[in-house]
Protein backbone atom coordinates (compact mmCIF):
# COMPACT_ATOMS: atom_id res chain seq x y z
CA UNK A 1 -21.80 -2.34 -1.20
CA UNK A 2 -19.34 -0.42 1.09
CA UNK A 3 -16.12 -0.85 -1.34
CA UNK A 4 -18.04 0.70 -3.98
CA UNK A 5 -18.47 3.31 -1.68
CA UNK A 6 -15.02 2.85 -1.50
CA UNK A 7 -14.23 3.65 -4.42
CA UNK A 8 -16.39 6.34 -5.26
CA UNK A 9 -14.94 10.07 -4.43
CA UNK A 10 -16.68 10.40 -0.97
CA UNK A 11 -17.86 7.11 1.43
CA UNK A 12 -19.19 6.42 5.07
CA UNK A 13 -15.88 5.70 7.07
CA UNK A 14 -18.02 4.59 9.86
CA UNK A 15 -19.74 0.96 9.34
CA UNK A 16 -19.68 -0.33 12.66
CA UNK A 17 -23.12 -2.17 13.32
CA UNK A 18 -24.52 0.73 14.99
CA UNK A 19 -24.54 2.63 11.51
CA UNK A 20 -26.21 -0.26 9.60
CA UNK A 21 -29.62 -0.84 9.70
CA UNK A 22 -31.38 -3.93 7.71
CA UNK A 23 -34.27 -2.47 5.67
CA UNK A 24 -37.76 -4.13 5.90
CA UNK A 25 -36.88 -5.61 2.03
CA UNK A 26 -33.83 -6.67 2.86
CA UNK A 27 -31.36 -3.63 1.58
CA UNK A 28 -28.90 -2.54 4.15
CA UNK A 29 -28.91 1.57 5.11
CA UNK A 30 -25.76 3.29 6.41
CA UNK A 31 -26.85 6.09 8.63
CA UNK A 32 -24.48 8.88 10.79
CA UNK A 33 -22.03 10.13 8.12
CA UNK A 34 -20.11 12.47 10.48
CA UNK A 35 -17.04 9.58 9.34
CA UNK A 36 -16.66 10.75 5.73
CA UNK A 37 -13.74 10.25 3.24
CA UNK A 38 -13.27 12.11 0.14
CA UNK A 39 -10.44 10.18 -2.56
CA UNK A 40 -9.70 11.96 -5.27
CA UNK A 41 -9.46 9.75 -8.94
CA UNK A 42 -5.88 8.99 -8.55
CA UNK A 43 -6.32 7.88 -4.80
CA UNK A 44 -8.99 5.49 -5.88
CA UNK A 45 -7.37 4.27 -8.65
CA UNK A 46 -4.19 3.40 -6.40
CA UNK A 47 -6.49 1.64 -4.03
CA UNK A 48 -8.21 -0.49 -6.60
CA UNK A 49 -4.57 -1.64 -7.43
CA UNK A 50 -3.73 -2.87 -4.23
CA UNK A 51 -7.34 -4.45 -3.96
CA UNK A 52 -6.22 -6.37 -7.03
CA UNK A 53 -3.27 -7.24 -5.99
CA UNK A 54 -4.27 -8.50 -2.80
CA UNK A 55 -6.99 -10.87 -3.95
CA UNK A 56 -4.82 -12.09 -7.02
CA UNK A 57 -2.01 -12.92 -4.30
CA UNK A 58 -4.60 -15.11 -2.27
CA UNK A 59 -5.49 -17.09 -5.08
CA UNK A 60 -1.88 -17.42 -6.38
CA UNK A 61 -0.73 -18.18 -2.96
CA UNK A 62 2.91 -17.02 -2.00
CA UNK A 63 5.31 -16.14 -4.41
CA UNK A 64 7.64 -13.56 -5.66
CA UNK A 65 6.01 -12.27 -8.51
CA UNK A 66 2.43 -11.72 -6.44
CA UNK A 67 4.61 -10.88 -3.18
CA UNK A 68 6.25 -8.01 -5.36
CA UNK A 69 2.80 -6.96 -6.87
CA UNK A 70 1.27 -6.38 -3.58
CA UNK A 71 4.29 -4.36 -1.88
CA UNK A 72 4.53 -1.71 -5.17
CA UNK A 73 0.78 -1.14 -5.02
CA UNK A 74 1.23 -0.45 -1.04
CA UNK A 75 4.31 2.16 -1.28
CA UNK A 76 2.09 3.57 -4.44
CA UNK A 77 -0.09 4.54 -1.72
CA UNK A 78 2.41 5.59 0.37
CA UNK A 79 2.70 3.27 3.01
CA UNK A 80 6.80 3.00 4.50
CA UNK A 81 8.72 0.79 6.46
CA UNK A 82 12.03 1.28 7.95
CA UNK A 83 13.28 -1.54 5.50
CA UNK A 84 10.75 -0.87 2.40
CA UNK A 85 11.29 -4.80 2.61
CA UNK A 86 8.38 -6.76 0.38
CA UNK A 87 7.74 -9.04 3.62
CA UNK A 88 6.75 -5.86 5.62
CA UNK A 89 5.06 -3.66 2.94
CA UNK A 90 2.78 -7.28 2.19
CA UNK A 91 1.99 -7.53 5.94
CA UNK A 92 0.91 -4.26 6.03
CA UNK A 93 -1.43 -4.42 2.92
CA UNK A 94 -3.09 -7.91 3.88
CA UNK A 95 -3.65 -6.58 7.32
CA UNK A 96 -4.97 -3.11 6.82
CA UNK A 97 -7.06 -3.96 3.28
CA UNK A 98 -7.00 -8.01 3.24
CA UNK A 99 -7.55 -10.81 5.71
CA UNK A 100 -7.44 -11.22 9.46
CA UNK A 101 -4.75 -10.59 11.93
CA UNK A 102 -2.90 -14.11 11.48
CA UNK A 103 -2.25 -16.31 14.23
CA UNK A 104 0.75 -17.37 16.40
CA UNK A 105 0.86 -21.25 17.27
CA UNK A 106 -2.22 -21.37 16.81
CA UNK A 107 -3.28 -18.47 18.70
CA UNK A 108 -5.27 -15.30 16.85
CA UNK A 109 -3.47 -12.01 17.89
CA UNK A 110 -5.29 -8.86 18.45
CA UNK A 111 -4.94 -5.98 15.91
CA UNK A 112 -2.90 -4.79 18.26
CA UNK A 113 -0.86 -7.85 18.81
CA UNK A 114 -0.47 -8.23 15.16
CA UNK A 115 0.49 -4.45 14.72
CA UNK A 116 3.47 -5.30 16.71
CA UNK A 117 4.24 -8.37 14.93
CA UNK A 118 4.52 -6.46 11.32
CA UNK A 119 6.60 -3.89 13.03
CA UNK A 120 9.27 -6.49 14.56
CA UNK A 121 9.69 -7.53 10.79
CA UNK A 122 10.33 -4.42 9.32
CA UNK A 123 9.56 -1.18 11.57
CA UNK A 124 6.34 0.93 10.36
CA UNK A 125 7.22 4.56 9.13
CA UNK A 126 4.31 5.97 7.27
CA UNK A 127 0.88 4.92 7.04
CA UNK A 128 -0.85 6.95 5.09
CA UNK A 129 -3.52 9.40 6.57
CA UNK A 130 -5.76 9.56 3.04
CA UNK A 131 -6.10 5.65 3.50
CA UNK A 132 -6.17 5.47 6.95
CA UNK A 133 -10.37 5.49 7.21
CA UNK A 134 -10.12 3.23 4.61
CA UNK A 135 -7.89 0.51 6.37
CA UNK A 136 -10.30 1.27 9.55
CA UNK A 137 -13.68 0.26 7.29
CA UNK A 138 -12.03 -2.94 6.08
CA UNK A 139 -11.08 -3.92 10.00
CA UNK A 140 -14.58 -3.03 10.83
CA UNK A 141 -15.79 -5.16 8.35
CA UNK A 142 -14.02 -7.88 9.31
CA UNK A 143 -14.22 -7.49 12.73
CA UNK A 144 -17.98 -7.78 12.34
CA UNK A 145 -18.48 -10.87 10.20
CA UNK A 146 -16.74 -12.55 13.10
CA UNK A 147 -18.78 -11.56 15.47
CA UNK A 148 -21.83 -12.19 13.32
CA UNK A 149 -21.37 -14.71 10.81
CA UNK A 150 -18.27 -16.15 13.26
CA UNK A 151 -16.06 -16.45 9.71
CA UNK A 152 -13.49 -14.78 8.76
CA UNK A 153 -13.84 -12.40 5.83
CA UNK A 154 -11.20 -11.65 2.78
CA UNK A 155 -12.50 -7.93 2.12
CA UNK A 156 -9.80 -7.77 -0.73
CA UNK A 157 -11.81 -10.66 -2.58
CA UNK A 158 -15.21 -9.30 -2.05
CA UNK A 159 -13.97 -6.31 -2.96
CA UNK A 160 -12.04 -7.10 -6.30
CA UNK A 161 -14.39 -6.81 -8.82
CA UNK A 162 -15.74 -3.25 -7.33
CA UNK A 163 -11.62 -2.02 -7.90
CA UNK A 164 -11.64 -3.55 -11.19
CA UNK A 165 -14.74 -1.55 -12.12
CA UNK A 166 -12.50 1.57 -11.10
CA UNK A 167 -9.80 0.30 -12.93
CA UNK A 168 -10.91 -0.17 -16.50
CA UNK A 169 -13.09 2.97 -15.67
CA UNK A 170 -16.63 2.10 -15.53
């Protein structure tokens, strides 16, 4: 539900679980949009690309090719490191748009912590302010099917066949 919001031209920004309420036949209903974003087609279309790329990469697991895939589609959007290295530019995409902060012997860092982390590999420059409110509603996301379901959640695959929708334009 919220990437085709997503990727429609304007969507709630907003979903912590405050803003959702469960409907008496079951539908969920987002309410305070004073956290809108507006992407225009070419914004959206970039995003669905790095949507893509991000869930083919899980289910290819690491290599070059899908590695390569996932940093293009993340400087399309315009996010920069110091480096432009593909180890930073696929950090940044799986944590802003993918999976969950990873984990440090065993440890889970913070966003925070895991911020940091990406930024001793290759120093962040740029994150882009058009997909900023985007990056936040897939951390929300995630943040909240921990606390809820207590599982992490890939938003990139649930969200993959929403971006190819935008991608083939449907």
């Amino acid at each position: 539900m919220v990437m085709r919001h997503h990727l429609q031209r304007r969507f709630h920004a907003d979903p912590h679980p405050g803003n959702v309420l469960l409907m008496p036949d079951g539908r969920l209903a987002l309410i305070d949009y004073g956290q809108c974003v507006t992407l225009n087609r070419s914004q959206r279309q970039m995003l669905a690309q790095l949507i893509v790329a991000l869930a083919q990469h899980r289910r290819s697991g690491a290599n070059p090719e899908a590695d390569e895939a996932v940093a293009a589609a993340a400087k399309a959007l315009g996010f920069r490191t110091a480096r432009m290295s593909t180890e930073g530019m696929l950090g940044l995409a799986r944590f802003f748009f993918d999976s969950d902060a990873p984990s440090v012997a065993g440890r889970r860092l913070t966003p925070a912590q895991a911020l940091r982390a990406l930024d001793r590999i290759d120093p962040i420059v740029t994150i882009p302010e058009e997909f900023l409110l985007c990056a936040r509603v897939s951390l929300l996301l995630r943040g909240t099917s921990q606390l809820m379901a207590q599982r992490a959640l890939a938003t990139a695959s649930a969200w993959e066949a929403d971006a190819k929708r935008v991608l083939s334009g449907a």
